[in-house]
C-alpha atoms as a PDB file:
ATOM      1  CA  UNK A   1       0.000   0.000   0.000  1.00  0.00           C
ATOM      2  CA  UNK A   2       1.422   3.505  -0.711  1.00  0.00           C
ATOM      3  CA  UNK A   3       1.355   6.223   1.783  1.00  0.00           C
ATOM      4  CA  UNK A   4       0.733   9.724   1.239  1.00  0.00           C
ATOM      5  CA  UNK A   5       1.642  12.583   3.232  1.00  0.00           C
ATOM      6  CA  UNK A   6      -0.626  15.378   3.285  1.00  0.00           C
ATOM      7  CA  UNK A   7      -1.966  18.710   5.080  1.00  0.00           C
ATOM      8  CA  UNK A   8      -5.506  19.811   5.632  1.00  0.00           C
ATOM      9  CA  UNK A   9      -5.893  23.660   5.600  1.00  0.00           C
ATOM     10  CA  UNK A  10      -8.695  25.764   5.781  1.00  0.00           C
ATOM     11  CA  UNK A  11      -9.501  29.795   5.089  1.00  0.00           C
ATOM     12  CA  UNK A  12     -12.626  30.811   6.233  1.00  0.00           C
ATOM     13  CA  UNK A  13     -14.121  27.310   6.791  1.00  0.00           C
ATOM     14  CA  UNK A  14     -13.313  26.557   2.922  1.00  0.00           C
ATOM     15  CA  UNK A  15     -11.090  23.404   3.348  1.00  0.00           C
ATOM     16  CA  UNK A  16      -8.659  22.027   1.448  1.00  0.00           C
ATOM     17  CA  UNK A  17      -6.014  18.799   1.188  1.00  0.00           C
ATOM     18  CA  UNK A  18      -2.527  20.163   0.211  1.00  0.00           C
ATOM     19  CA  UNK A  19      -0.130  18.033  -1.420  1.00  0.00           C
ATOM     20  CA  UNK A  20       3.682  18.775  -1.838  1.00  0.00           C
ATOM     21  CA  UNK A  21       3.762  17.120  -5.282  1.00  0.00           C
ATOM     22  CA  UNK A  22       6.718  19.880  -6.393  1.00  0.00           C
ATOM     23  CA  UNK A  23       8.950  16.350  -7.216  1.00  0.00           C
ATOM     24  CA  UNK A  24       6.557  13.564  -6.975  1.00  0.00           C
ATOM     25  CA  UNK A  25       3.924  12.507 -10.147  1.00  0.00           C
ATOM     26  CA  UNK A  26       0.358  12.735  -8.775  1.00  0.00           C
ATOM     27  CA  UNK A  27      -1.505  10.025 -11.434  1.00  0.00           C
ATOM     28  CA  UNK A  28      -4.886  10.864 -12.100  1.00  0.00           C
ATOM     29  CA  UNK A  29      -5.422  13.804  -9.659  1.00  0.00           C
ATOM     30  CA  UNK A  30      -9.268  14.582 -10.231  1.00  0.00           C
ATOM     31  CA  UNK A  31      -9.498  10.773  -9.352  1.00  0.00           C
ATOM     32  CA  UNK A  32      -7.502  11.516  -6.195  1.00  0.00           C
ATOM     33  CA  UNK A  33      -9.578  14.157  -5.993  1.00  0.00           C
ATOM     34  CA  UNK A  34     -12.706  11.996  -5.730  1.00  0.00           C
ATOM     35  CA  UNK A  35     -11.612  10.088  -3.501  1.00  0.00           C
ATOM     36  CA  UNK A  36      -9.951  12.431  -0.728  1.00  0.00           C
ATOM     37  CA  UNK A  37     -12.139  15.241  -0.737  1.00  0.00           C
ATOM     38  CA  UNK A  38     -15.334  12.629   0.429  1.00  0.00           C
ATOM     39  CA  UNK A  39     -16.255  13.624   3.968  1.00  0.00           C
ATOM     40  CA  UNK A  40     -17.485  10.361   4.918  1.00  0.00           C
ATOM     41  CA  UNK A  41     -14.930   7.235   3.988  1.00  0.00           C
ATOM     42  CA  UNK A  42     -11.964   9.191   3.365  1.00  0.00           C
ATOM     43  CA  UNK A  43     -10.306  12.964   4.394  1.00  0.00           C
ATOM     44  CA  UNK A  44     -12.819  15.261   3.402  1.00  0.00           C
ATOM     45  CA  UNK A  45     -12.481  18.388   1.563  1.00  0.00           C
ATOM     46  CA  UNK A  46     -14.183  21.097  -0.700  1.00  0.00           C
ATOM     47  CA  UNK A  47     -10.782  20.547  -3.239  1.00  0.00           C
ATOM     48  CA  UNK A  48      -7.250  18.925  -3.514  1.00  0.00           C
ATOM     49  CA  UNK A  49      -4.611  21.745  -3.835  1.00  0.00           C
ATOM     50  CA  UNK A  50      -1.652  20.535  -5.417  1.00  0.00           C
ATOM     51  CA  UNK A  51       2.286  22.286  -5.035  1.00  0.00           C
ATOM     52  CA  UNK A  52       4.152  21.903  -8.614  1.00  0.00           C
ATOM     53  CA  UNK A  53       7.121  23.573  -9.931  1.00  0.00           C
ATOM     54  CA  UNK A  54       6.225  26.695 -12.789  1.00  0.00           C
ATOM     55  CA  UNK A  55       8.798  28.135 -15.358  1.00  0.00           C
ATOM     56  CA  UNK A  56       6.219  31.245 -15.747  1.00  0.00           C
ATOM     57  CA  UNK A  57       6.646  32.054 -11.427  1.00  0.00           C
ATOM     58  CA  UNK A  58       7.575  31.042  -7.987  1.00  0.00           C
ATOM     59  CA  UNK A  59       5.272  28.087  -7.724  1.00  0.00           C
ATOM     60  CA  UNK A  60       2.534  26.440 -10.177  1.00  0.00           C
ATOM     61  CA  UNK A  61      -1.211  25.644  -8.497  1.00  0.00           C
ATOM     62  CA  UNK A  62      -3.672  23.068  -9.813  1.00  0.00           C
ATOM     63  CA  UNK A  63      -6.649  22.898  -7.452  1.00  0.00           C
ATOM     64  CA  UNK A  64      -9.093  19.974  -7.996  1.00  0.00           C
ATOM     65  CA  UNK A  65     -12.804  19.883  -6.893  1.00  0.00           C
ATOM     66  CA  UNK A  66     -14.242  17.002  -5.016  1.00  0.00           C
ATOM     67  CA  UNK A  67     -16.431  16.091  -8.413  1.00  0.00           C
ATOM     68  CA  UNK A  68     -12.536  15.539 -10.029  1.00  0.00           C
ATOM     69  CA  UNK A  69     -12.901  18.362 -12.631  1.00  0.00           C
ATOM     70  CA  UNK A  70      -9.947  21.238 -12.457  1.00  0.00           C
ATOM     71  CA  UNK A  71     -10.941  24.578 -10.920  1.00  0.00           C
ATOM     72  CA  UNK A  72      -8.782  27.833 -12.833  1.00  0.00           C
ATOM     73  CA  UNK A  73      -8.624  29.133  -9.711  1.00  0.00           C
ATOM     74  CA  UNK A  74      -9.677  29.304  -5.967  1.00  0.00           C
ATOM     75  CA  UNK A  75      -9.487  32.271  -4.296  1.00  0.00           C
ATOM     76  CA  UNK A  76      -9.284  30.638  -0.136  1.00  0.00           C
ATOM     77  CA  UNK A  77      -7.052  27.811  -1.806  1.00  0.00           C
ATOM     78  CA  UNK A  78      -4.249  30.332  -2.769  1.00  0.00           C
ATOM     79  CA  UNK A  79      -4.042  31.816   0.706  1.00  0.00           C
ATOM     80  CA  UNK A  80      -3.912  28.055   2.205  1.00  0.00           C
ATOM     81  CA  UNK A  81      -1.238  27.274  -0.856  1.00  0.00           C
ATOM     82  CA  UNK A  82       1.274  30.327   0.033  1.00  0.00           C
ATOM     83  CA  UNK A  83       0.395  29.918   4.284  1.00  0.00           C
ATOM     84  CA  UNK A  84       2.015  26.227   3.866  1.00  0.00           C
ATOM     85  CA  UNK A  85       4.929  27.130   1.498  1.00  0.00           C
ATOM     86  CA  UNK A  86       5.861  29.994   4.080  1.00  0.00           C
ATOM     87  CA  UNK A  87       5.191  28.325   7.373  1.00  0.00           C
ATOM     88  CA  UNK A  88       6.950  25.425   6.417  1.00  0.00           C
ATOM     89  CA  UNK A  89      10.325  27.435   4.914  1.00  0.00           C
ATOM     90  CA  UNK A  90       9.557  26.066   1.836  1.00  0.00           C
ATOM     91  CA  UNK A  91      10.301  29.907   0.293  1.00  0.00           C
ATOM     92  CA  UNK A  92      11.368  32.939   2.589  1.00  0.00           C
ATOM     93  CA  UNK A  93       9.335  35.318   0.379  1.00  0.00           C
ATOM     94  CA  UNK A  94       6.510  37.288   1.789  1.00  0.00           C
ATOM     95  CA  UNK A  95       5.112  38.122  -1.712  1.00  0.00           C
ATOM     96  CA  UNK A  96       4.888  35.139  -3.971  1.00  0.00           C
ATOM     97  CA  UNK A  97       3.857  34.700  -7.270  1.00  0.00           C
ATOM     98  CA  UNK A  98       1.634  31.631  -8.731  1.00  0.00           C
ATOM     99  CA  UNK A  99       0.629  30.146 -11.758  1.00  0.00           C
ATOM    100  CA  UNK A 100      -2.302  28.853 -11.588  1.00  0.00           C
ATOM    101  CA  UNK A 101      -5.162  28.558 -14.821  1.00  0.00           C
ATOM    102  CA  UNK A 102      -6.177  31.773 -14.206  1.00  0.00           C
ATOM    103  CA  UNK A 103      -2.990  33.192 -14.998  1.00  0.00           C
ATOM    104  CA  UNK A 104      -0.065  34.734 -12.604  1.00  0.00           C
ATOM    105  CA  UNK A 105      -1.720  35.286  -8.578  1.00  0.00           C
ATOM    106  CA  UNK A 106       0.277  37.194  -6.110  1.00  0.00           C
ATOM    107  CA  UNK A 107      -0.445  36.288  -2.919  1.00  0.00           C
ATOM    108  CA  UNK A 108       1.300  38.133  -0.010  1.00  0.00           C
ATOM    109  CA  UNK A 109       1.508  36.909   3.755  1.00  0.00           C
ATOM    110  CA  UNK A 110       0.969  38.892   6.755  1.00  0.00           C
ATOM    111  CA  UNK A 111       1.497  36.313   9.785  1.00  0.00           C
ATOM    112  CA  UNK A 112      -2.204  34.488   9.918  1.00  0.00           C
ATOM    113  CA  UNK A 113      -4.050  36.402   7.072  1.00  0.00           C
ATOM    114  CA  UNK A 114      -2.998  36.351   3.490  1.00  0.00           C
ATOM    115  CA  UNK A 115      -3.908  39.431   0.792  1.00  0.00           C
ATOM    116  CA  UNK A 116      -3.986  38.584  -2.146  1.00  0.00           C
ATOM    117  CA  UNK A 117      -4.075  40.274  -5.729  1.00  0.00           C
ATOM    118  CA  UNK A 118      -6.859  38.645  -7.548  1.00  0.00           C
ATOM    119  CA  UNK A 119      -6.054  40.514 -10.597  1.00  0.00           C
ATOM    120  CA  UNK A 120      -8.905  42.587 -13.137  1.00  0.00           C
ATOM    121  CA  UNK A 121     -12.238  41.096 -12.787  1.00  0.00           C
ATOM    122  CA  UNK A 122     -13.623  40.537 -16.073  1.00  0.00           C
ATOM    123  CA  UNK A 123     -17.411  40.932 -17.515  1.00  0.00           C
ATOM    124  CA  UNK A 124     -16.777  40.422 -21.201  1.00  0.00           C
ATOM    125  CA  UNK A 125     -19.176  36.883 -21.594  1.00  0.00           C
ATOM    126  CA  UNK A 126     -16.410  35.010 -23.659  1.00  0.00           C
ATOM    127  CA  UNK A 127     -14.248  35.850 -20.718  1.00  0.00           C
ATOM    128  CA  UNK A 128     -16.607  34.073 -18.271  1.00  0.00           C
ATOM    129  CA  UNK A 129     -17.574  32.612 -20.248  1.00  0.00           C
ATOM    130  CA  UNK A 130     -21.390  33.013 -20.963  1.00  0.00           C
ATOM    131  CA  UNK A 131     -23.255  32.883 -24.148  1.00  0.00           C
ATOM    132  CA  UNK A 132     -25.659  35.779 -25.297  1.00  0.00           C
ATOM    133  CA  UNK A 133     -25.171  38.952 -26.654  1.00  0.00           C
ATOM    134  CA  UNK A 134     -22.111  41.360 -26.456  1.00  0.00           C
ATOM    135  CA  UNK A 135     -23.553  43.174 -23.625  1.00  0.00           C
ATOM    136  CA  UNK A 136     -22.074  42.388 -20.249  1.00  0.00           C
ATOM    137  CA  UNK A 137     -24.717  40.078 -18.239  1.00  0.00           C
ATOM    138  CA  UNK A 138     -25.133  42.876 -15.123  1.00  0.00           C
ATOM    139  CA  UNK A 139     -28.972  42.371 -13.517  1.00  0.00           C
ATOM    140  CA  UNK A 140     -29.908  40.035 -15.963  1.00  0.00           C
ATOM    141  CA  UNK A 141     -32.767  37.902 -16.402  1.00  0.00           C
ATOM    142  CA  UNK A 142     -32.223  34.372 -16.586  1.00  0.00           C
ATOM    143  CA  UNK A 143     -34.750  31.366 -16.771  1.00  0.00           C
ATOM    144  CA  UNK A 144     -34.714  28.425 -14.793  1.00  0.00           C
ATOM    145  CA  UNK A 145     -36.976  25.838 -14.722  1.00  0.00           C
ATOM    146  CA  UNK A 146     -39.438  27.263 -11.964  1.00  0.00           C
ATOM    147  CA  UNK A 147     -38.577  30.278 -11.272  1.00  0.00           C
ATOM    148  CA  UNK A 148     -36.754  33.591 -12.863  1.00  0.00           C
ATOM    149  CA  UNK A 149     -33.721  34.895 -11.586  1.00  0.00           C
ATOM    150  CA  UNK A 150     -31.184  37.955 -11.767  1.00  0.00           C
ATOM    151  CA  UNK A 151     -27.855  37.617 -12.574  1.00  0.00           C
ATOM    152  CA  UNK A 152     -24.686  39.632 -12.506  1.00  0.00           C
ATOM    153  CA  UNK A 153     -21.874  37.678 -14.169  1.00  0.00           C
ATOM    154  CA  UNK A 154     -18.032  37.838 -13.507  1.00  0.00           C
ATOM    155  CA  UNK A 155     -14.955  36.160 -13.592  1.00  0.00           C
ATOM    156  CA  UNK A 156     -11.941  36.309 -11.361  1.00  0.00           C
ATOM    157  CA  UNK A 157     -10.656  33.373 -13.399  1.00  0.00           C
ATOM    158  CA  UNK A 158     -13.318  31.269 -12.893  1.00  0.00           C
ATOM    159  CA  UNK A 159     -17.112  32.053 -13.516  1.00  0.00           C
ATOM    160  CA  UNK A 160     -19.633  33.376 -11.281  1.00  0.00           C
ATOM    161  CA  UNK A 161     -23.357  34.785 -11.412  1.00  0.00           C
ATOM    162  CA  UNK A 162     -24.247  36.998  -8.361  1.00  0.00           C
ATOM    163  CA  UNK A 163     -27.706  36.885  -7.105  1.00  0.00           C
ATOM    164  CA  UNK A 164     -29.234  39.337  -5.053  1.00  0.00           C
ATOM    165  CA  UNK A 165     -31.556  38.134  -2.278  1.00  0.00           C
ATOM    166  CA  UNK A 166     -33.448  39.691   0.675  1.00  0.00           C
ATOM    167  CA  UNK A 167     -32.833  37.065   2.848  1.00  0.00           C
ATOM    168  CA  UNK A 168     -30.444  34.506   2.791  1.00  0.00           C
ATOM    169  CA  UNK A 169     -32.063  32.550   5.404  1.00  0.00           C
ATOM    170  CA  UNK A 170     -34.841  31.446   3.501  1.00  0.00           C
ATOM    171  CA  UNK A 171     -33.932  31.887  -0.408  1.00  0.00           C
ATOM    172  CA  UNK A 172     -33.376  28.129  -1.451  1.00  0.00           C
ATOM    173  CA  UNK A 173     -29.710  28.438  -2.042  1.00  0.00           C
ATOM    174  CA  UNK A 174     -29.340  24.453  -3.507  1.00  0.00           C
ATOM    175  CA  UNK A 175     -32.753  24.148  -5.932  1.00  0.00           C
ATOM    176  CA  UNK A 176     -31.305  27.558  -7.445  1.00  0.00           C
ATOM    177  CA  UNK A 177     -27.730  27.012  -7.112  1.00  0.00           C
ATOM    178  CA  UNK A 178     -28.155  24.022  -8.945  1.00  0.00           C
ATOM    179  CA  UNK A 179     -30.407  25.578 -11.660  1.00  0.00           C
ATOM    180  CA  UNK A 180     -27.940  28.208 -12.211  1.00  0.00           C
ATOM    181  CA  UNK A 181     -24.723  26.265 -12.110  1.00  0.00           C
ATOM    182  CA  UNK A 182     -25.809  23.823 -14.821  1.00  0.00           C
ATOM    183  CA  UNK A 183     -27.916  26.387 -17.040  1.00  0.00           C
ATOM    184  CA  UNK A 184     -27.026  26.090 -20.862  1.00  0.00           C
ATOM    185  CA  UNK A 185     -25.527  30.031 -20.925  1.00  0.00           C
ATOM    186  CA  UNK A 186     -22.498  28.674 -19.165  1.00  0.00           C
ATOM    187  CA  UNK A 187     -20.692  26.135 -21.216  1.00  0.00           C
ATOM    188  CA  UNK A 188     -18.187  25.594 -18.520  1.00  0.00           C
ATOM    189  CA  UNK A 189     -21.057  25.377 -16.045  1.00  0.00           C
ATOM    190  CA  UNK A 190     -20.919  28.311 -13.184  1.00  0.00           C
ATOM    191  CA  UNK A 191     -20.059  29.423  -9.467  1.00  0.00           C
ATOM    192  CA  UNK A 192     -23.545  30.950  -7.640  1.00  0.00           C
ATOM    193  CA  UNK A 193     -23.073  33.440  -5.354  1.00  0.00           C
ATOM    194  CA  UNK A 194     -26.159  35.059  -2.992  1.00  0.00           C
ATOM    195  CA  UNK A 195     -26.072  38.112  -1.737  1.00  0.00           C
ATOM    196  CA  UNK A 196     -27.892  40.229   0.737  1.00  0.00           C
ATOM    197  CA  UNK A 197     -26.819  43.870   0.917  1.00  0.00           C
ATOM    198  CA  UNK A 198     -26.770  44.622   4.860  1.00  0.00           C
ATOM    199  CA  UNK A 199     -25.236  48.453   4.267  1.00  0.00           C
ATOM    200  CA  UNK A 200     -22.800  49.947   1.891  1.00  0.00           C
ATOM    201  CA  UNK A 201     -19.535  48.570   3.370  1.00  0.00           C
ATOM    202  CA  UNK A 202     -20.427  45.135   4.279  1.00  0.00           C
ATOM    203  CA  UNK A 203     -22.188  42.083   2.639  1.00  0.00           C
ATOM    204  CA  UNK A 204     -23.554  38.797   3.664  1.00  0.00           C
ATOM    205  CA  UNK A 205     -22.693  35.864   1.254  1.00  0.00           C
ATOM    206  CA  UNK A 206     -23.231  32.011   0.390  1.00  0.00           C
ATOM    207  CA  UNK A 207     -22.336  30.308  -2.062  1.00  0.00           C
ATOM    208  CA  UNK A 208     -23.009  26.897  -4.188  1.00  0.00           C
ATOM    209  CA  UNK A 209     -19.756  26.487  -5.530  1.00  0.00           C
ATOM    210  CA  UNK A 210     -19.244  24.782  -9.173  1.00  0.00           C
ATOM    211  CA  UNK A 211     -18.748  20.774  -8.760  1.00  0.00           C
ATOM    212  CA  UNK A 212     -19.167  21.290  -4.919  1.00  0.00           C
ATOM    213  CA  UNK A 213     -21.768  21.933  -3.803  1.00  0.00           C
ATOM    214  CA  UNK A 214     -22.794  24.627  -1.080  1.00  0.00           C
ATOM    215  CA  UNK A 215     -19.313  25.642   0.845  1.00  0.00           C
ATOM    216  CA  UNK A 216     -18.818  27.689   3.668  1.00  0.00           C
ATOM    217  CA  UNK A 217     -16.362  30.147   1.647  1.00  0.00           C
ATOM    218  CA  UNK A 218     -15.199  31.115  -1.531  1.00  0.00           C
ATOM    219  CA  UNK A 219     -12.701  33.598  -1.941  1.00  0.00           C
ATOM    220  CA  UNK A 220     -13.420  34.383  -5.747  1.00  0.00           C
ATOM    221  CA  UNK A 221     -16.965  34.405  -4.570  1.00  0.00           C
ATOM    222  CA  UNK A 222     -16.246  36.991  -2.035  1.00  0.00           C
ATOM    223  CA  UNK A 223     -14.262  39.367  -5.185  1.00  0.00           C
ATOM    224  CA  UNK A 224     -17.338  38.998  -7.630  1.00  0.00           C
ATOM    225  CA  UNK A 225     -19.785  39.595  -5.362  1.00  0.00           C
ATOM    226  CA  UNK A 226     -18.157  42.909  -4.484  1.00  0.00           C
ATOM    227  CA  UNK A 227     -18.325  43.435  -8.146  1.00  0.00           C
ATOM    228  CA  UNK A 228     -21.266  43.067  -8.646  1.00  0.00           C
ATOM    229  CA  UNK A 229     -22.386  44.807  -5.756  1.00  0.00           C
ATOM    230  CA  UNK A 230     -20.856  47.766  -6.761  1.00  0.00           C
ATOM    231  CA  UNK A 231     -22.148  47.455 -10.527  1.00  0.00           C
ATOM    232  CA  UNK A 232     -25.337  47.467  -9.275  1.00  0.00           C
ATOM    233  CA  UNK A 233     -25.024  50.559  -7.301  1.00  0.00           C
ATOM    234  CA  UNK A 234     -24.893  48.766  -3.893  1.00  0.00           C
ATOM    235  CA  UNK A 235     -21.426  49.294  -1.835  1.00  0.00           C
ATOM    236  CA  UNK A 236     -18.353  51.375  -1.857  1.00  0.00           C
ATOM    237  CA  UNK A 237     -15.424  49.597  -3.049  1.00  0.00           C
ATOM    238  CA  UNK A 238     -14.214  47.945  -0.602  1.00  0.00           C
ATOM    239  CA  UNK A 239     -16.152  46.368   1.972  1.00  0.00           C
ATOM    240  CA  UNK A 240     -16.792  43.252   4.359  1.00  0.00           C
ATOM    241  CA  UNK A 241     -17.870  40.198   2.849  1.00  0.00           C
ATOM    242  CA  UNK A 242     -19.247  37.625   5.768  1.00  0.00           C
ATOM    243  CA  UNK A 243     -19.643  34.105   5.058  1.00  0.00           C
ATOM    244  CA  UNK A 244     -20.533  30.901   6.875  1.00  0.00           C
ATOM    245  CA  UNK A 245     -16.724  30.205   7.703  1.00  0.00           C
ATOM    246  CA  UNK A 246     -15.367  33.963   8.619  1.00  0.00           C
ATOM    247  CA  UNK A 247     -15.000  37.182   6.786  1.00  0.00           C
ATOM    248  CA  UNK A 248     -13.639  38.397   3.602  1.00  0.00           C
ATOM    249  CA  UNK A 249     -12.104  42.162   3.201  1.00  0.00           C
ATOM    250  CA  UNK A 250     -12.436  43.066  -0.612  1.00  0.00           C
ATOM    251  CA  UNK A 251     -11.555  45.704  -2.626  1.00  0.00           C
ATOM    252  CA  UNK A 252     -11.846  46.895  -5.938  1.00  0.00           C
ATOM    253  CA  UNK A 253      -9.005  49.231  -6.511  1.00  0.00           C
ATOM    254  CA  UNK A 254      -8.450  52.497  -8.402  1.00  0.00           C
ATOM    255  CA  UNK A 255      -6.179  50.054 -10.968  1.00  0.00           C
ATOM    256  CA  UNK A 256      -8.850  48.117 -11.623  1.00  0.00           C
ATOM    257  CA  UNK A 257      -7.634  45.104  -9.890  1.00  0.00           C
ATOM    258  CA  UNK A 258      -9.023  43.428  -7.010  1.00  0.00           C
ATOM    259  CA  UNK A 259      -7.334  42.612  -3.639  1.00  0.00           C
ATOM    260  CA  UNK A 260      -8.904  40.346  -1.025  1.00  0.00           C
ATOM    261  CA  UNK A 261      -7.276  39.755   2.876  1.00  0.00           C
ATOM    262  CA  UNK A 262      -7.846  36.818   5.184  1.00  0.00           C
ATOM    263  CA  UNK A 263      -6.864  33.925   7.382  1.00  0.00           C
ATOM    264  CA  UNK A 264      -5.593  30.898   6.470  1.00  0.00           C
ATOM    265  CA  UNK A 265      -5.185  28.047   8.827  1.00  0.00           C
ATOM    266  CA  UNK A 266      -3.912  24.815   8.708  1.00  0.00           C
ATOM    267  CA  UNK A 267      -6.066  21.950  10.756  1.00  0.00           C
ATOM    268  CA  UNK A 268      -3.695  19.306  10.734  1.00  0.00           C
ATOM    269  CA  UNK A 269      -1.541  16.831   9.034  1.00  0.00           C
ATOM    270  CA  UNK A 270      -1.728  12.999   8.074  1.00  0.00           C
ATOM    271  CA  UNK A 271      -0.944   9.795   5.932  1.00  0.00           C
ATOM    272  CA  UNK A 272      -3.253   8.386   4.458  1.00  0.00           C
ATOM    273  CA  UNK A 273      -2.990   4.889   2.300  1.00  0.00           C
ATOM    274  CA  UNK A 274      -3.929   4.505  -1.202  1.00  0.00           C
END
């Protein structure tokens, strides 16, 4: 039987398994994927965040959902990826740069939390992408099955549609997550994030998260809801986001990028045999 070592990490509730794999061949990784990230017969995880070596930067992620497909990007998974290269010596650097399929992150670490430069969101619908017209999708009507909703779309490297909601409490987060995630204007299917507006500097947030399910935190989540809270005339630009797992700070800054700050914690480590 062969043993793996791995880490379990989490930022804002949004857990991950972390595997050094910067000189070892990981076969079949969404597989592994499968497999480790079930919460019942195995480790349990909302992704499997792999460490390889990058010719483009400091360090290369891939980032696997617990469905096996490849994420571009995870927003809480970079934090937990440059927390456990710095806590462990792996790199002295305090500002790191990434490669990840979203393109070149730069995370930077301030003792527990982690800001990070999440780069230009991006509205343009082959950059999302989402079919339709030319028009950026911002308050949008889009039909599911039972019901009509409102969109906002964005990418921070991966694809989201913002919903606003009155009260998150009782809005049924998995019947429309669902809907949305898998509706035929997102080829690549879709991230769902719903939002209630409590004032104009803070936001509450949950999210059904593409090939997950509902998660406790998403950190590109937390950046495109901002976005589209502020394209919809809703908050300054920068504000709290608060999720089931902690709170976000977000900002939209006056270079067009966006820059997100918070903790990322490691739970503990393990073997585990394959």
């Amino acid at each position: 039987m062969t043993k793996l070592k791995f880490t379990k990490m989490h930022g804002a509730g949004n857990d991950f398994i972390i595997l050094d794999a910067r000189r070892k061949r990981i076969a079949n990784p969404g597989q592994l994927a499968k497999r480790l990230c079930e919460r019942h017969f195995s480790i349990g995880a909302d992704g499997l965040i792999l460490i390889r070596p990058s010719k483009k930067a400091d360090y290369r992620m891939r980032i696997f959902n617990p469905d096996g497909s490849e994420a571009e990007m995870c927003g809480n998974g970079i934090r937990c990826f440059a927390k456990y290269l710095h806590d462990r010596k792996i790199t002295k650097k305090h500002l790191l740069t990434v490669e990840t399929g979203a393109g070149i992150i730069k995370p930077e670490i301030f003792q527990s939390q982690v800001k990070v430069d999440m780069g230009e969101p991006q509205l343009a619908r082959p950059h999302i992408p989402m079919l339709g017209n030319s028009e950026p999708a911002i308050n949008e009507p889009l039909a599911l099955k039972d019901r009509n909703v409102r969109i906002t779309a964005v990418s921070m490297g991966n694809p989201h549609a913002v919903i606003f909601v009155k009260d998150l409490r009782t809005y049924p987060i998995e019947k429309v997550g669902k809907g949305v995630e898998h509706h035929p204007a997102f080829p690549n299917r879709t991230n769902v994030e719903f939002v209630e507006v409590l004032n104009n500097r803070e936001l509450k947030v949950r999210v059904w998260e593409r090939g997950v399910g509902e998660t406790l935190a998403c950190g590109t989540g937390a950046c495109a809801s901002l976005v589209a809270s502020i394209l919809n005339g809703e908050t300054e630009k920068k504000a709290k986001v608060r999720l089931p797992g902690g709170t976000l700070t977000v900002e939209w800054s006056e270079d067009n990028s966006i820059f997100m700050m918070g903790p990322a914690e490691e739970v503990f480590d393990g073997v585990i045999g394959l």
